[in-house]
N, C-alpha and C. Protein backbone atom coordinates (compact mmCIF):
# COMPACT_ATOMS: atom_id res chain seq x y z
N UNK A 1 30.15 -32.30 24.12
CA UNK A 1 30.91 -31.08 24.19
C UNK A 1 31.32 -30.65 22.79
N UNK A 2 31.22 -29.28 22.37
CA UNK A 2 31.64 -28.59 21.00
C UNK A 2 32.99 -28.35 20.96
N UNK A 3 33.29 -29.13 19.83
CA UNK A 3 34.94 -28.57 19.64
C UNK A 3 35.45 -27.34 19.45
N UNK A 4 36.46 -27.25 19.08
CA UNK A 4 36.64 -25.65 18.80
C UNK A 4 36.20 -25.03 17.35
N UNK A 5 36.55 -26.04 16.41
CA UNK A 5 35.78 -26.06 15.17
C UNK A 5 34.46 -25.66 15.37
N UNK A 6 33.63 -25.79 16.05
CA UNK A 6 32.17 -25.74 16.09
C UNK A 6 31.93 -24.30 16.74
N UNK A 7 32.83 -24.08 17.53
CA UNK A 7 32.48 -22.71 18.07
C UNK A 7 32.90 -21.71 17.55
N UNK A 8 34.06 -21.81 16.56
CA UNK A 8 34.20 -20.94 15.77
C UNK A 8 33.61 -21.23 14.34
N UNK A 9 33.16 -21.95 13.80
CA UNK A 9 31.73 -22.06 13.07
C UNK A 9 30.36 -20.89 13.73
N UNK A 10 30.52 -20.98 14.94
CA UNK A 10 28.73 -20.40 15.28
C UNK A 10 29.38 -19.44 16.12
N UNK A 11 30.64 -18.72 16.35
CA UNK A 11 30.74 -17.11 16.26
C UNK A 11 30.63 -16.71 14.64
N UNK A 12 31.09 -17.42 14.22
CA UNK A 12 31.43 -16.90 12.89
C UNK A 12 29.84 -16.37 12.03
N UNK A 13 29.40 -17.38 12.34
CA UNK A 13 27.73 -17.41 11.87
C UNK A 13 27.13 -16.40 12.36
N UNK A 14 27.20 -16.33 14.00
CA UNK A 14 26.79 -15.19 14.72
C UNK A 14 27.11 -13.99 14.06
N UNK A 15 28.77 -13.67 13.89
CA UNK A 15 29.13 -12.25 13.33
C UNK A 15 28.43 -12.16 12.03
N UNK A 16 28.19 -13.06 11.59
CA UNK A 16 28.03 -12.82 9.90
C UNK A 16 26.29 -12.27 9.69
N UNK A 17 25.44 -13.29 10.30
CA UNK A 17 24.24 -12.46 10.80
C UNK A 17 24.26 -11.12 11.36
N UNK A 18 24.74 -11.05 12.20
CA UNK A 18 24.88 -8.97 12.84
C UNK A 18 25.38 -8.24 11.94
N UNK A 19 26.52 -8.83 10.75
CA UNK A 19 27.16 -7.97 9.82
C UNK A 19 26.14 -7.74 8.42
N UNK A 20 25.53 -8.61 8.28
CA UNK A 20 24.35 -8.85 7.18
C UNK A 20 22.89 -7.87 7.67
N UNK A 21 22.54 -7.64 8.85
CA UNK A 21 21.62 -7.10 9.11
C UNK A 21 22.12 -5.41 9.36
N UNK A 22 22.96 -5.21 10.14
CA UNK A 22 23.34 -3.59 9.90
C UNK A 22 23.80 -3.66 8.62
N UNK A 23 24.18 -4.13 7.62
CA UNK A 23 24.19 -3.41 6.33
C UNK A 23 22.69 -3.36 5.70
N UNK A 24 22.46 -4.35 5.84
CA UNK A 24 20.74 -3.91 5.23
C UNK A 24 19.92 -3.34 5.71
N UNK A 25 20.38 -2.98 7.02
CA UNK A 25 19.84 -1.74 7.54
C UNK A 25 20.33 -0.13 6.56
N UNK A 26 21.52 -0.09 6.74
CA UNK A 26 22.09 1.09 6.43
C UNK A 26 22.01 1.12 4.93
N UNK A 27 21.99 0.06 3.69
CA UNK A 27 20.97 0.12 3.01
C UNK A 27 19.51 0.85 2.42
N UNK A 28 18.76 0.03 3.37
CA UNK A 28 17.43 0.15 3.17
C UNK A 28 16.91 1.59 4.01
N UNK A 29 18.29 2.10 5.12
CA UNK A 29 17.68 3.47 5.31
C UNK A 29 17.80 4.63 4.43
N UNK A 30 19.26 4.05 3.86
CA UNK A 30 19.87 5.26 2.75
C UNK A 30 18.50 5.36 1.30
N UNK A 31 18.13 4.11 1.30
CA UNK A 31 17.08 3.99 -0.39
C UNK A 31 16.00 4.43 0.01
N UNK A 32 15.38 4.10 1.60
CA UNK A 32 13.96 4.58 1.91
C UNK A 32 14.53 6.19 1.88
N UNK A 33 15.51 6.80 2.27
CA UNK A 33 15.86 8.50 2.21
C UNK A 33 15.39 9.06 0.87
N UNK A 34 15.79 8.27 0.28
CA UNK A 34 15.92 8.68 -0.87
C UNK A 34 14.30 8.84 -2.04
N UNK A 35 13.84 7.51 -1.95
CA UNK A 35 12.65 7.26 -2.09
C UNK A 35 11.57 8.42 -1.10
N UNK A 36 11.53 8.59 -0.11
CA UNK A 36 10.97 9.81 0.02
C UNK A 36 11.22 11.11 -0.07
N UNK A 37 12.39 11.25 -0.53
CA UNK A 37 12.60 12.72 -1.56
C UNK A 37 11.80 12.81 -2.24
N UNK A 38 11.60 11.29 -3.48
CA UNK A 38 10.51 11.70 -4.24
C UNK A 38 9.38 12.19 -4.14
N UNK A 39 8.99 12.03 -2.57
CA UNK A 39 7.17 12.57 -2.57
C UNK A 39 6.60 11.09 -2.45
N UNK A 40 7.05 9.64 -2.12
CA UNK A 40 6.54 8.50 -1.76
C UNK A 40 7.02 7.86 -0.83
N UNK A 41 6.24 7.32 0.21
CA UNK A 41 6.88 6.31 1.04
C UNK A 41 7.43 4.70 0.74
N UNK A 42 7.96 4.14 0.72
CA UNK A 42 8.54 3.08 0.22
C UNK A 42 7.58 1.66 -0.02
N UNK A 43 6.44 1.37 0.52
CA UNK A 43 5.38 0.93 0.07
C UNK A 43 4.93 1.24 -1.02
N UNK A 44 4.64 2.69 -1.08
CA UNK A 44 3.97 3.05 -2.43
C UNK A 44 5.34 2.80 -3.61
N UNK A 45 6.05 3.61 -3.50
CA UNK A 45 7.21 3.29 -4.30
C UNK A 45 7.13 1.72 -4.86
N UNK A 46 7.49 0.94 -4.12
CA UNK A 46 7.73 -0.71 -4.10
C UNK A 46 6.42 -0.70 -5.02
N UNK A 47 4.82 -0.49 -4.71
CA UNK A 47 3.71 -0.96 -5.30
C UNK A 47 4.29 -0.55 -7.11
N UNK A 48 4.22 0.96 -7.09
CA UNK A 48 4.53 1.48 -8.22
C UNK A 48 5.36 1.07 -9.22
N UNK A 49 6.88 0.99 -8.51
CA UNK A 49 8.36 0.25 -9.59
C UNK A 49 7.71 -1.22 -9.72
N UNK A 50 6.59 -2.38 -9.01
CA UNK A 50 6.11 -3.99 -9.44
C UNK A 50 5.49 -3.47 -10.42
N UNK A 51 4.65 -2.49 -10.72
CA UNK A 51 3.69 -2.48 -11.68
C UNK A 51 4.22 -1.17 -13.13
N UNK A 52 5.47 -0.28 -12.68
CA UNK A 52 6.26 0.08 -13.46
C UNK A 52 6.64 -0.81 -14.57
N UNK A 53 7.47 -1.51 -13.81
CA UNK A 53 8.45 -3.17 -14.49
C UNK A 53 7.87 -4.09 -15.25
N UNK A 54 6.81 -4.73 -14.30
CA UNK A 54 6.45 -5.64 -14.73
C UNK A 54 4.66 -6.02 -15.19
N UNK A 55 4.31 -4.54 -15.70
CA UNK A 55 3.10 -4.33 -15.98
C UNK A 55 1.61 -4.50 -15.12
N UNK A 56 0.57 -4.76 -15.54
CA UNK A 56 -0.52 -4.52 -15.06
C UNK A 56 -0.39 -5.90 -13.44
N UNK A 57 -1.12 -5.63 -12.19
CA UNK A 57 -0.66 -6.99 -11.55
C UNK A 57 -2.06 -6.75 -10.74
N UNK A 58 -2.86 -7.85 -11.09
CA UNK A 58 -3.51 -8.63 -9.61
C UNK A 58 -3.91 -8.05 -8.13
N UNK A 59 -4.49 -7.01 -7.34
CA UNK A 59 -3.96 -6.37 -6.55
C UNK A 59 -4.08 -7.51 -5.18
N UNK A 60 -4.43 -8.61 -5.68
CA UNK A 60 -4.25 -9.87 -4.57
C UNK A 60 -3.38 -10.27 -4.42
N UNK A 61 -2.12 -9.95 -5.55
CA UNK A 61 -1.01 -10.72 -6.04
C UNK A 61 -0.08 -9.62 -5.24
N UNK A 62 -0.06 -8.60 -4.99
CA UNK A 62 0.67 -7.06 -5.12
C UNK A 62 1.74 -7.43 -3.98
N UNK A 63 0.46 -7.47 -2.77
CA UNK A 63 1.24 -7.71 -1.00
C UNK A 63 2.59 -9.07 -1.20
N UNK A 64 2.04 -10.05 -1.39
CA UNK A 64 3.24 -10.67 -1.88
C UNK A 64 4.19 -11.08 -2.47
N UNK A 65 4.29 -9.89 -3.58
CA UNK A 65 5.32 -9.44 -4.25
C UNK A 65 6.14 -8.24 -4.08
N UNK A 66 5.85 -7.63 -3.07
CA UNK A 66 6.33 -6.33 -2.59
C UNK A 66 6.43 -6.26 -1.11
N UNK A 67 6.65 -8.18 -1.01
CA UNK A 67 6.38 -8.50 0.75
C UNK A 67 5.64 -7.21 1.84
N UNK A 68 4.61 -7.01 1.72
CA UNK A 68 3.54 -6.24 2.70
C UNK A 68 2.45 -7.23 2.37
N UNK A 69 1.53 -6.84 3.89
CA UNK A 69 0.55 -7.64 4.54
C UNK A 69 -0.63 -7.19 3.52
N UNK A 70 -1.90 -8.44 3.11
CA UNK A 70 -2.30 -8.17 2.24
C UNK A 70 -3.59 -6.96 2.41
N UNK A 71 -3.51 -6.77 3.76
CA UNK A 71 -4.25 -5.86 4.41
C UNK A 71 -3.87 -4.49 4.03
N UNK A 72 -2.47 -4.70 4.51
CA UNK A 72 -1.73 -3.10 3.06
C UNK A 72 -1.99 -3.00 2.03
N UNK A 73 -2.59 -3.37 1.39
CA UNK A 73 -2.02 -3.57 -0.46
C UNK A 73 -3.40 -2.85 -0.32
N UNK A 74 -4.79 -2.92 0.25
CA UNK A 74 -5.81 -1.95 -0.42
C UNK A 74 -5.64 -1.18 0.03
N UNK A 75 -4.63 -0.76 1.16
CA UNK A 75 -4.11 0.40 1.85
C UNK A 75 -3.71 1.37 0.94
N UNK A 76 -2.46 1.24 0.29
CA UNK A 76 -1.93 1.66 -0.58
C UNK A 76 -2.17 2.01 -1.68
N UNK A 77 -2.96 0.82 -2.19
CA UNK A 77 -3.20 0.64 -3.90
C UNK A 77 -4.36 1.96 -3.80
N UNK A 78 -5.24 2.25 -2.98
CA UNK A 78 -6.73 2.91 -2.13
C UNK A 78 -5.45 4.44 -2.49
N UNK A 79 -4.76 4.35 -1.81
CA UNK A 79 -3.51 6.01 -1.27
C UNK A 79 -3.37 6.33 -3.05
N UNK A 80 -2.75 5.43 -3.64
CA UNK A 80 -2.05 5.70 -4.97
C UNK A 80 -2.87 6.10 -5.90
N UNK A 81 -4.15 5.66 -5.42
CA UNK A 81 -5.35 5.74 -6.74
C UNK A 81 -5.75 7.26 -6.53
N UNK A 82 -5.94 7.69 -5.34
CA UNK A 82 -6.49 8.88 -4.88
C UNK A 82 -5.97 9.94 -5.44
N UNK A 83 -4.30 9.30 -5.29
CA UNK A 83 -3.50 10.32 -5.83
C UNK A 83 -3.54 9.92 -7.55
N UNK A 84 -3.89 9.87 -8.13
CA UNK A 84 -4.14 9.57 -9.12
C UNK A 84 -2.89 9.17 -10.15
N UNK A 85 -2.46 7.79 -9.75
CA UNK A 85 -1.11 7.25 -9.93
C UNK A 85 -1.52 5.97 -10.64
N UNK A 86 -2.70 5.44 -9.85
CA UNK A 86 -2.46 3.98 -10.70
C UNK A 86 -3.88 3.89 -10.84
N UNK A 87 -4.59 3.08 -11.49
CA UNK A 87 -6.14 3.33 -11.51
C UNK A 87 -6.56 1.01 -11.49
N UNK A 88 -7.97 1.06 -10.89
CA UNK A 88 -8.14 -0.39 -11.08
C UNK A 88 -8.90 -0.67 -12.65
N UNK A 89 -8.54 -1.94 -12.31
CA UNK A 89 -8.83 -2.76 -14.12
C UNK A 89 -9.54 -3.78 -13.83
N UNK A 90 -10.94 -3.69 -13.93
CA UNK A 90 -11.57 -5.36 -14.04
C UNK A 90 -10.91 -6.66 -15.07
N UNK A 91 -11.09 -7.89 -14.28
CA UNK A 91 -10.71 -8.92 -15.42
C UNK A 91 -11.78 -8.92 -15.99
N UNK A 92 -11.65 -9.45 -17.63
CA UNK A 92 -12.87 -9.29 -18.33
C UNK A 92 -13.09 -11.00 -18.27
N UNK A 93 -11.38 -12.16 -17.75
CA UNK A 93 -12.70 -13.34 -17.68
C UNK A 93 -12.88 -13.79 -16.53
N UNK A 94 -12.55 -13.17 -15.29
CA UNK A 94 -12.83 -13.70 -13.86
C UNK A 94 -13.11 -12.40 -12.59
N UNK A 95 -14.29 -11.93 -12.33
CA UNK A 95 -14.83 -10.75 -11.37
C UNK A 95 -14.60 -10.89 -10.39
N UNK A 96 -13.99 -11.99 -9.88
CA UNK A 96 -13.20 -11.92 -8.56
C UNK A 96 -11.85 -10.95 -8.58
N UNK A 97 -11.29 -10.93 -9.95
CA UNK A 97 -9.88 -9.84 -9.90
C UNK A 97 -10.14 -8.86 -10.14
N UNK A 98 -9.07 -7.90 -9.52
CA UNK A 98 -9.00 -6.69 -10.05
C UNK A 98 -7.64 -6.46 -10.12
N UNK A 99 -7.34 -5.55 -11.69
CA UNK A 99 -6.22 -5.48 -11.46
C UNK A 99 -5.88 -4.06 -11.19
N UNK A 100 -4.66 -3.80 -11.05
CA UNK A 100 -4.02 -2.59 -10.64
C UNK A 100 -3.09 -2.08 -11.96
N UNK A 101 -2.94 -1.18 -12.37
CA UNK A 101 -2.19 -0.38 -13.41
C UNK A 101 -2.25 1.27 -13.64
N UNK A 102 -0.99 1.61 -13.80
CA UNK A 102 -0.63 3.00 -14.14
C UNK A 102 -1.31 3.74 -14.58
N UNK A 103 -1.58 5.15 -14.30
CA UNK A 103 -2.33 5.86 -14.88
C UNK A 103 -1.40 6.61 -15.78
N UNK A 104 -1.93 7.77 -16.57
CA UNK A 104 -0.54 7.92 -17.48
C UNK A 104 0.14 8.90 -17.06
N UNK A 105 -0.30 9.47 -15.35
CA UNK A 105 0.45 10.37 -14.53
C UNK A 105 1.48 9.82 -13.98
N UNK A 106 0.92 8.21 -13.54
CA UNK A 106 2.16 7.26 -12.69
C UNK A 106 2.95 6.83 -13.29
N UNK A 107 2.93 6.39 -15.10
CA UNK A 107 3.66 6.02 -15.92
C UNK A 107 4.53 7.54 -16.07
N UNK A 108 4.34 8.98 -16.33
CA UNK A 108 4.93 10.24 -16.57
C UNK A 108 5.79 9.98 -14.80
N UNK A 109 5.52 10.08 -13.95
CA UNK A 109 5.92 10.20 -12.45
C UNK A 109 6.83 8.78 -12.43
N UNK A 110 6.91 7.64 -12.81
CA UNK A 110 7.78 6.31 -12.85
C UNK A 110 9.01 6.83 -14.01
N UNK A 111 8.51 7.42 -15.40
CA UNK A 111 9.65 7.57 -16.36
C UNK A 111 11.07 8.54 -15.58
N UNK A 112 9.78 9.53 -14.78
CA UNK A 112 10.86 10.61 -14.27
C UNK A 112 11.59 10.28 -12.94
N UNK A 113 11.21 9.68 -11.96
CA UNK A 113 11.77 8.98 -10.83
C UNK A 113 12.78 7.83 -10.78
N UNK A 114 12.19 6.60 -11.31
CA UNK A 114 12.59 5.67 -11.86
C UNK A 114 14.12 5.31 -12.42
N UNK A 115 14.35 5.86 -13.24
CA UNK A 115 15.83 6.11 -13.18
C UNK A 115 17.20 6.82 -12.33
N UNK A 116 16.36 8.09 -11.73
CA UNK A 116 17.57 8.94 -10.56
C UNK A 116 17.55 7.78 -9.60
N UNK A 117 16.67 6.90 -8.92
CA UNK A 117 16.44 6.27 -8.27
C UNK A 117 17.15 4.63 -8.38
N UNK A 118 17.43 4.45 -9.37
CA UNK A 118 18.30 3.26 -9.99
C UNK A 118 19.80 3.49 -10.00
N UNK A 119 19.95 5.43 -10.31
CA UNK A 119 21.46 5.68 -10.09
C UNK A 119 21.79 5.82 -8.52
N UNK A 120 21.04 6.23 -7.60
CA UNK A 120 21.12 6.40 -5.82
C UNK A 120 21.36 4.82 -5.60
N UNK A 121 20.91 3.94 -6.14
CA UNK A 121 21.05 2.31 -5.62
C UNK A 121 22.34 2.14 -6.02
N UNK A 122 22.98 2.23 -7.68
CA UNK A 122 24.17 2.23 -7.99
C UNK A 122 24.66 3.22 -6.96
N UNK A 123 25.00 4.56 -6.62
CA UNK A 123 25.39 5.02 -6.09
C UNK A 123 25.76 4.10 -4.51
N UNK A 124 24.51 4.22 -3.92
CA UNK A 124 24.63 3.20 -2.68
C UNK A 124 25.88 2.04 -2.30
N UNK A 125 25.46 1.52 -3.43
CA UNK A 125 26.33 0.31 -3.54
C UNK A 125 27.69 -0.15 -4.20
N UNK A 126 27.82 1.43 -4.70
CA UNK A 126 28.99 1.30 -5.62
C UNK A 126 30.55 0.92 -4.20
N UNK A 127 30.46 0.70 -3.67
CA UNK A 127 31.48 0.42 -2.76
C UNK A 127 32.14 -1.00 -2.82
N UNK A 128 30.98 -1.65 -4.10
CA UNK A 128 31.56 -3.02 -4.32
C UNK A 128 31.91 -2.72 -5.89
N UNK A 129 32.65 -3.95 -6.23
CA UNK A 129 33.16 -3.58 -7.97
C UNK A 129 32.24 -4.70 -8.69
N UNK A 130 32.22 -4.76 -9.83
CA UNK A 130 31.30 -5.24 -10.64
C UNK A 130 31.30 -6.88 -10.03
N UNK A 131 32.61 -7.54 -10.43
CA UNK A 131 32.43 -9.07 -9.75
C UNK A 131 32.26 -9.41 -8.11
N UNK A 132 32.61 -8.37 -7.36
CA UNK A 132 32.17 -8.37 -6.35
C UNK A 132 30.94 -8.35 -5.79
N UNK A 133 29.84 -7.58 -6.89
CA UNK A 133 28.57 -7.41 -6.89
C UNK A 133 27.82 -8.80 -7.52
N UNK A 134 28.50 -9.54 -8.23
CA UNK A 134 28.06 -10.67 -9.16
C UNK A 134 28.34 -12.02 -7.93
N UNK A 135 29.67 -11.83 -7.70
CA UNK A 135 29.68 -12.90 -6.26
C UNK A 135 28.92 -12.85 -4.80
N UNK A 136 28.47 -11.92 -4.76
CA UNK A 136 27.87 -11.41 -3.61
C UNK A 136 26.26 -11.91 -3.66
N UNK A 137 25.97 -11.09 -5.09
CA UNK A 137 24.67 -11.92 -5.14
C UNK A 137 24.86 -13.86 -5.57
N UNK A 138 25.61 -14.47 -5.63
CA UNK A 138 25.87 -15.52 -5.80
C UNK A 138 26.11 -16.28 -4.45
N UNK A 139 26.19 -15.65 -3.86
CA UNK A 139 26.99 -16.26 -2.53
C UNK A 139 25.25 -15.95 -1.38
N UNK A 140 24.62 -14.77 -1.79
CA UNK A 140 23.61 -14.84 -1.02
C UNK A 140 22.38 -15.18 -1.46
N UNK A 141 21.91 -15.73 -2.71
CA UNK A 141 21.14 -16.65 -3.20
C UNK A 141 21.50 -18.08 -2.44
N UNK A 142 22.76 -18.50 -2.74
CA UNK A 142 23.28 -19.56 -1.95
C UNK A 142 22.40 -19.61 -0.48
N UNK A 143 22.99 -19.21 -0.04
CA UNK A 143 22.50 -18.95 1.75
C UNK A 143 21.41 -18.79 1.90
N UNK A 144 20.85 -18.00 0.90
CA UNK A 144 19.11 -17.74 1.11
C UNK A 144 18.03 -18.83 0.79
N UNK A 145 19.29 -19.63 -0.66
CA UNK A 145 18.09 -21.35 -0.40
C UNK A 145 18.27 -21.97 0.72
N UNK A 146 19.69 -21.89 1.25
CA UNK A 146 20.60 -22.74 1.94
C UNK A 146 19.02 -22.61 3.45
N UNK A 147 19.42 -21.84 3.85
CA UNK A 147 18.19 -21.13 5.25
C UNK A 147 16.75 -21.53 4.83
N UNK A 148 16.19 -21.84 3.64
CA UNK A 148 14.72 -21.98 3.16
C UNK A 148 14.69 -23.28 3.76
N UNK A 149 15.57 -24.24 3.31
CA UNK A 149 15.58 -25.54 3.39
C UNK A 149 16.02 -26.61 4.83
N UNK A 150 16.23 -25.37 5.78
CA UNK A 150 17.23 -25.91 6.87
C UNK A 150 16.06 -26.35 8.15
């Protein structure tokens, strides 16, 4: 039989899961709003700001860095190119890769997006204060190894 300790442990857990998922809902609906103002759906967006940031990438590598199925990624990367956003790059020492990188429309279209889009997230989230934002992500790194490992 569970003590009372235990059951208010696993409401508590319970609430805290339902409270963690409607915010990242209400979140991720407010940024996807926003993100398609620009003229992109949040896939493409996501493809674009990995290869914005963090330069030329792998398009094998893409789907699981922008968590989508890798079946998406020539989906997309295929959408973005058309639109003439990002263009492919052979490796010059292995022909199994290809990489994916900016064209200098997607780099002009990332300089100009890219930032209003960084102030809507600040915006978003400004409801927390700076150490609140520093403990928060501290507290859910925590939990997020904590759950990897359980």
């Amino acid at each position: 039989m569970k003590d009372q300790n235990n059951l208010q442990q696993e409401d508590l857990s319970l609430k805290l899961f339902v409270v963690l998922n409607r915010t990242l809902d209400s979140i991720k609906n407010r940024v996807e709003e926003d993100i398609r103002c620009l003229g992109l759906n949040p896939t493409e967006f996501a493809v674009l700001e990995l290869i914005y940031n963090k330069g030329d990438q792998p398009i094998q590598k893409i789907g699981e860095k922008v968590l989508i199925a890798s079946s998406s990624t020539t989906y997309v990367v295929d959408k973005l190119e058309k639109k003439g956003l990002i263009k492919r790059n052979p490796c010059p020492t292995d022909r199994r890769i290809t990489y994916a990188g900016l064209t200098p429309d997607g780099k002009d279209l990332m300089d100009e997006i890219f930032p209003k889009h960084k102030t809507t997230i600040q915006q978003i989230l400004a409801g927390l204060d700076v150490n609140e934002k520093e403990t928060m992500i501290q507290q859910l790194k925590k939990l997020g190894y904590y759950a990897k490992g359980v």
